[in-house]
N, C-alpha and C. Protein backbone atom coordinates (compact mmCIF):
# COMPACT_ATOMS: atom_id res chain seq x y z
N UNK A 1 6.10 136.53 125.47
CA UNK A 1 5.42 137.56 124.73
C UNK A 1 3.93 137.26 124.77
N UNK A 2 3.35 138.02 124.88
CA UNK A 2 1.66 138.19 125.22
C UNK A 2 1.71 139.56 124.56
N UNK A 3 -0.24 139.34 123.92
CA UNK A 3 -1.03 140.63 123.43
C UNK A 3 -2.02 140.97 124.37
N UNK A 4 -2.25 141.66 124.92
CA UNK A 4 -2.91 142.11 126.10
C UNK A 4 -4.57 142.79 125.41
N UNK A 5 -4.80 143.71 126.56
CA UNK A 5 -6.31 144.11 125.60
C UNK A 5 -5.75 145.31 125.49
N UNK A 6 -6.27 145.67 123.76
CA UNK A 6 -6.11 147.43 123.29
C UNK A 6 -4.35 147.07 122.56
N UNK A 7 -4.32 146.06 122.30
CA UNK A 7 -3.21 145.99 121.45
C UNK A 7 -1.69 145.85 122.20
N UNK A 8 -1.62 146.25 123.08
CA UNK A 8 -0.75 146.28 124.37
C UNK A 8 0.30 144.88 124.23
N UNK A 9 1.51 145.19 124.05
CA UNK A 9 2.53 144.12 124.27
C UNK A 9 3.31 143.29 125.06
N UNK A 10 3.41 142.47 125.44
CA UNK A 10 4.17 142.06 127.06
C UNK A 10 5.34 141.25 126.77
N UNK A 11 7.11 142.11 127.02
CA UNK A 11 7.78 140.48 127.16
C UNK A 11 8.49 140.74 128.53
N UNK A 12 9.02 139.81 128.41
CA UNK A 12 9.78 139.59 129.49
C UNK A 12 11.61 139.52 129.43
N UNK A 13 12.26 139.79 130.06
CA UNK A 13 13.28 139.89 130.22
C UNK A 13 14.11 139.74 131.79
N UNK A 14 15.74 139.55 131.60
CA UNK A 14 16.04 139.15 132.63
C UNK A 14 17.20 140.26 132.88
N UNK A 15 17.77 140.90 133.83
CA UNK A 15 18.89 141.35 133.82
C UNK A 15 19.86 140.77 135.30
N UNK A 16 21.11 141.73 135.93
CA UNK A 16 21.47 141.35 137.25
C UNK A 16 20.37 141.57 138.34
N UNK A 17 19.82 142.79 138.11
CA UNK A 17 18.63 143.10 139.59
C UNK A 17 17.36 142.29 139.32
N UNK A 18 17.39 141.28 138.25
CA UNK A 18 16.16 140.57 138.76
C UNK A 18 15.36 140.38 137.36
N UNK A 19 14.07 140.01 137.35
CA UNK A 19 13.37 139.59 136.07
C UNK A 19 12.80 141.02 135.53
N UNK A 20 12.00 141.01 134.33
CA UNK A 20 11.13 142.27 134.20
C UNK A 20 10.01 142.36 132.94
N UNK A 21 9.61 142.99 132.71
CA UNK A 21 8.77 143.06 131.44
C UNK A 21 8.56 144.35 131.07
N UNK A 22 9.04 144.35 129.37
CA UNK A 22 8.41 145.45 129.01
C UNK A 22 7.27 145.02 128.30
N UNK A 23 6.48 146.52 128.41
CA UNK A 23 4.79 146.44 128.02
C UNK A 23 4.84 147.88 126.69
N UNK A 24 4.83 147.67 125.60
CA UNK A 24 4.71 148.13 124.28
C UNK A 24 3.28 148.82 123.96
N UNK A 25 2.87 150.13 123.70
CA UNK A 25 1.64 150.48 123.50
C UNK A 25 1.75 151.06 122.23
N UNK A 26 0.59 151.30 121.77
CA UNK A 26 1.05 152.12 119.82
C UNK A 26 1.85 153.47 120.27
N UNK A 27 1.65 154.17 121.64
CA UNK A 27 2.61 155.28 121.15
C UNK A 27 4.14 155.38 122.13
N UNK A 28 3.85 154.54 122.86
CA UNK A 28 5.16 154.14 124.01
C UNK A 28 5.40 153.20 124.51
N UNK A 29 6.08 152.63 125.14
CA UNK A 29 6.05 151.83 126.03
C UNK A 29 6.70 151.78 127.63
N UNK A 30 6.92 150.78 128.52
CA UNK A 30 7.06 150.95 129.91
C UNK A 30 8.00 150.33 130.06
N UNK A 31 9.59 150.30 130.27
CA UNK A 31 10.08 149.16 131.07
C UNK A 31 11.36 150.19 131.90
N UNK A 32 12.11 149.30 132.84
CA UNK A 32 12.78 149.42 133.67
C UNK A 32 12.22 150.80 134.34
N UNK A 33 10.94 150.28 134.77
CA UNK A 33 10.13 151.47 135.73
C UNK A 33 10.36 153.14 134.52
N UNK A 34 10.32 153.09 133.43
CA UNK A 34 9.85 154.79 133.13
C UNK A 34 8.93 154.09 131.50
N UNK A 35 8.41 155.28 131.50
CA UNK A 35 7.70 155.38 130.16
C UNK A 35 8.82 156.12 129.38
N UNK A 36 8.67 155.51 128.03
CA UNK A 36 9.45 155.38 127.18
C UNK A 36 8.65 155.58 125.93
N UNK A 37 9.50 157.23 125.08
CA UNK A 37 8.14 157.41 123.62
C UNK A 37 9.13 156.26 122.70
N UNK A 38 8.17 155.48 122.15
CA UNK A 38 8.94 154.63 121.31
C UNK A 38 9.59 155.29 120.24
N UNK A 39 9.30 156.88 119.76
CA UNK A 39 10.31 157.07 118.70
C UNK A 39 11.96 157.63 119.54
N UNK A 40 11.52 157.76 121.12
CA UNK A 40 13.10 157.64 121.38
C UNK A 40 14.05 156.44 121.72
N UNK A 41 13.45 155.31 121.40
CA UNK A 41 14.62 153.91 121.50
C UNK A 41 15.07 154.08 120.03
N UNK A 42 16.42 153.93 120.30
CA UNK A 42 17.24 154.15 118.95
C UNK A 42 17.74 152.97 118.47
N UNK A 43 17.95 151.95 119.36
CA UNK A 43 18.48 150.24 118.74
C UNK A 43 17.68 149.24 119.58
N UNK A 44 17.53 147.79 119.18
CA UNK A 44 17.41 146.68 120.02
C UNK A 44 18.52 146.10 118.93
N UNK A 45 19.06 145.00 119.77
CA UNK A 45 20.44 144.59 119.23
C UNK A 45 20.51 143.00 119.83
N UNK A 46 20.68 142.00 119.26
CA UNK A 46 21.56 141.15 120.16
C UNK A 46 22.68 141.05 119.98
N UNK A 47 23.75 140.87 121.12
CA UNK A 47 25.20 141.14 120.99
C UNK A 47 25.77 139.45 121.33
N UNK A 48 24.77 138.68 121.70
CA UNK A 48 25.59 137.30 121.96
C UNK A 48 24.35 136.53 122.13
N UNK A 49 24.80 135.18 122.09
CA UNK A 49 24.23 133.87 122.43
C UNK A 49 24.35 133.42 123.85
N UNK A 50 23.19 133.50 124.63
CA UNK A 50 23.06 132.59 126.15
C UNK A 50 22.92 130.93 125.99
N UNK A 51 22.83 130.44 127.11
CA UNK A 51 21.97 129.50 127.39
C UNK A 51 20.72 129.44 127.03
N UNK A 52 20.10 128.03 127.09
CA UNK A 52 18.64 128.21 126.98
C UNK A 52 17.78 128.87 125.91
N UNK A 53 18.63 128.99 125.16
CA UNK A 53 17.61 129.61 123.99
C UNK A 53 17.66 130.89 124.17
N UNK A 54 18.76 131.81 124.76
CA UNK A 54 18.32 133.15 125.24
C UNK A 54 19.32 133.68 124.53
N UNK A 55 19.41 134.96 124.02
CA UNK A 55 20.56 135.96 123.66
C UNK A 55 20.36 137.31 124.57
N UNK A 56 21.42 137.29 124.94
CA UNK A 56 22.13 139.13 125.55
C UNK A 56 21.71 140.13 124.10
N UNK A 57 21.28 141.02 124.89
CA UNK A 57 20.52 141.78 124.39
C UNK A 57 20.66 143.16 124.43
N UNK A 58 21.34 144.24 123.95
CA UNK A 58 21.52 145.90 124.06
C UNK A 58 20.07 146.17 123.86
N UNK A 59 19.86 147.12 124.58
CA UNK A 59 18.20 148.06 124.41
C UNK A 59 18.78 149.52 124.94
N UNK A 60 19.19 150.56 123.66
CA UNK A 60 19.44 151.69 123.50
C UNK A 60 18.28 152.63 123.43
N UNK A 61 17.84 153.67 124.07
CA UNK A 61 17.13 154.55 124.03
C UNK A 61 17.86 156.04 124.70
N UNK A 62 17.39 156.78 124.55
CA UNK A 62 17.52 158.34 124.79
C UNK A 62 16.31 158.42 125.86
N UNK A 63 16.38 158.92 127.43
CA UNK A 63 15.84 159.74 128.02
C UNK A 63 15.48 161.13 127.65
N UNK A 64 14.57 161.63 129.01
CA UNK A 64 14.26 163.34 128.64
C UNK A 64 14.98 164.65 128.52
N UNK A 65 15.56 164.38 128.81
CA UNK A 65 17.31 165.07 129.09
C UNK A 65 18.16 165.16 127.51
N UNK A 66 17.90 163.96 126.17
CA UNK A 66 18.26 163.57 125.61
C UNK A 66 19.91 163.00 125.63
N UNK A 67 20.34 162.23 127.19
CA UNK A 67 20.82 161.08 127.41
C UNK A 67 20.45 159.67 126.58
N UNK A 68 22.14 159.19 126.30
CA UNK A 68 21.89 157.58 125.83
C UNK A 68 21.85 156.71 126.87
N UNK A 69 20.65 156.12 126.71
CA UNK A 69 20.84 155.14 128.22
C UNK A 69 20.95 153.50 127.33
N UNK A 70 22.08 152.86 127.90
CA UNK A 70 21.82 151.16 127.23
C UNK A 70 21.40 150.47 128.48
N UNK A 71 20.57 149.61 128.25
CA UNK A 71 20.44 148.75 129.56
C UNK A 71 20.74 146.91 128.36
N UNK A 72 21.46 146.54 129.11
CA UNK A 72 22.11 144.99 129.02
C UNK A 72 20.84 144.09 129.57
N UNK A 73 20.29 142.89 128.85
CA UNK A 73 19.44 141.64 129.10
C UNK A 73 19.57 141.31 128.57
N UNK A 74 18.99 139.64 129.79
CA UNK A 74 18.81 138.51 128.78
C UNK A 74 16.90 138.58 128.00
N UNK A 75 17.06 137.22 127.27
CA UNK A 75 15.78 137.18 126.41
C UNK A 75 15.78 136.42 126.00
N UNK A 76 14.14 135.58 125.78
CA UNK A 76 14.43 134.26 124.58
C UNK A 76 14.66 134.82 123.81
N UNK A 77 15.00 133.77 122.80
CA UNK A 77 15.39 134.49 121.35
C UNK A 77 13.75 135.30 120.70
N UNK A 78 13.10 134.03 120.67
CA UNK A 78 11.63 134.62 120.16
C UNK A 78 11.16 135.77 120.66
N UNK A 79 11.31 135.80 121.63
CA UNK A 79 10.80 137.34 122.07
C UNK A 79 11.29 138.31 121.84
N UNK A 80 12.80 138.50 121.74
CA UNK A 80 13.56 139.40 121.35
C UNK A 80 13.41 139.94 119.92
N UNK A 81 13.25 138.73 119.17
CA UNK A 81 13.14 138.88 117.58
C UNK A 81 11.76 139.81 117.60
N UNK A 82 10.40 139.38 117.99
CA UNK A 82 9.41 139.84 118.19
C UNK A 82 8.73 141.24 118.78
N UNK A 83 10.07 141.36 119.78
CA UNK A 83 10.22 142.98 120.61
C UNK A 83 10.82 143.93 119.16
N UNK A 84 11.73 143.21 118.47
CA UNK A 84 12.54 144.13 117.47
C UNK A 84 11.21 144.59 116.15
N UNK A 85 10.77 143.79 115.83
CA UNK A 85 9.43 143.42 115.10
C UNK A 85 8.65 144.77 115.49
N UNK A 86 8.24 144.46 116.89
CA UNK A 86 7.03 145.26 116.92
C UNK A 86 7.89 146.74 117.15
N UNK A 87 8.75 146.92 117.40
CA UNK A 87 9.71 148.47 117.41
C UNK A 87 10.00 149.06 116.20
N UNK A 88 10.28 147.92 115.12
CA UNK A 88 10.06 148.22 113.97
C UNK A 88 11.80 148.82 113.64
N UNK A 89 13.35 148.07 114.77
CA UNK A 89 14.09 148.47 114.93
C UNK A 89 14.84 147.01 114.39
């Protein structure tokens, strides 16, 4: 987790296709390649305990379509706690 300039959020995450980061702004944020209005993520969740300090992680949001999309990752714990924090979820 990093604060960038202009308030801007950075974590990181892991899934099967590879590493990633979402980037958090006051009115949206960016991950798995789309912009995302933060009042449409509806949960962050952890559903289990990893290795390493990491927990599996649900990240529920609604697309434009108003589709539920879940995408499954890993996460440190701290960051995760901190992603939920700043979502305010």
């Amino acid at each position: 987790m990093s604060e960038g300039k202009n308030g801007k959020w950075s974590f990181t995450y892991t899934t099967s296709d590879g590493a990633g980061k979402i980037e958090v702004n006051a009115d949206d944020l960016t991950a798995f390649g789309r912009k995302i209005g933060r009042n449409m993520v509806s949960a962050v969740r952890d559903v289990a305990k990893a290795s390493l300090g990491k927990v599996e992680v649900e990240f529920e949001y609604y697309d434009l379509m108003g589709n539920k999309e879940v995408v499954k990752m890993l996460m440190n714990e701290n960051e995760f706690r901190a992603l939920k924090k700043t979502l305010g979820k």
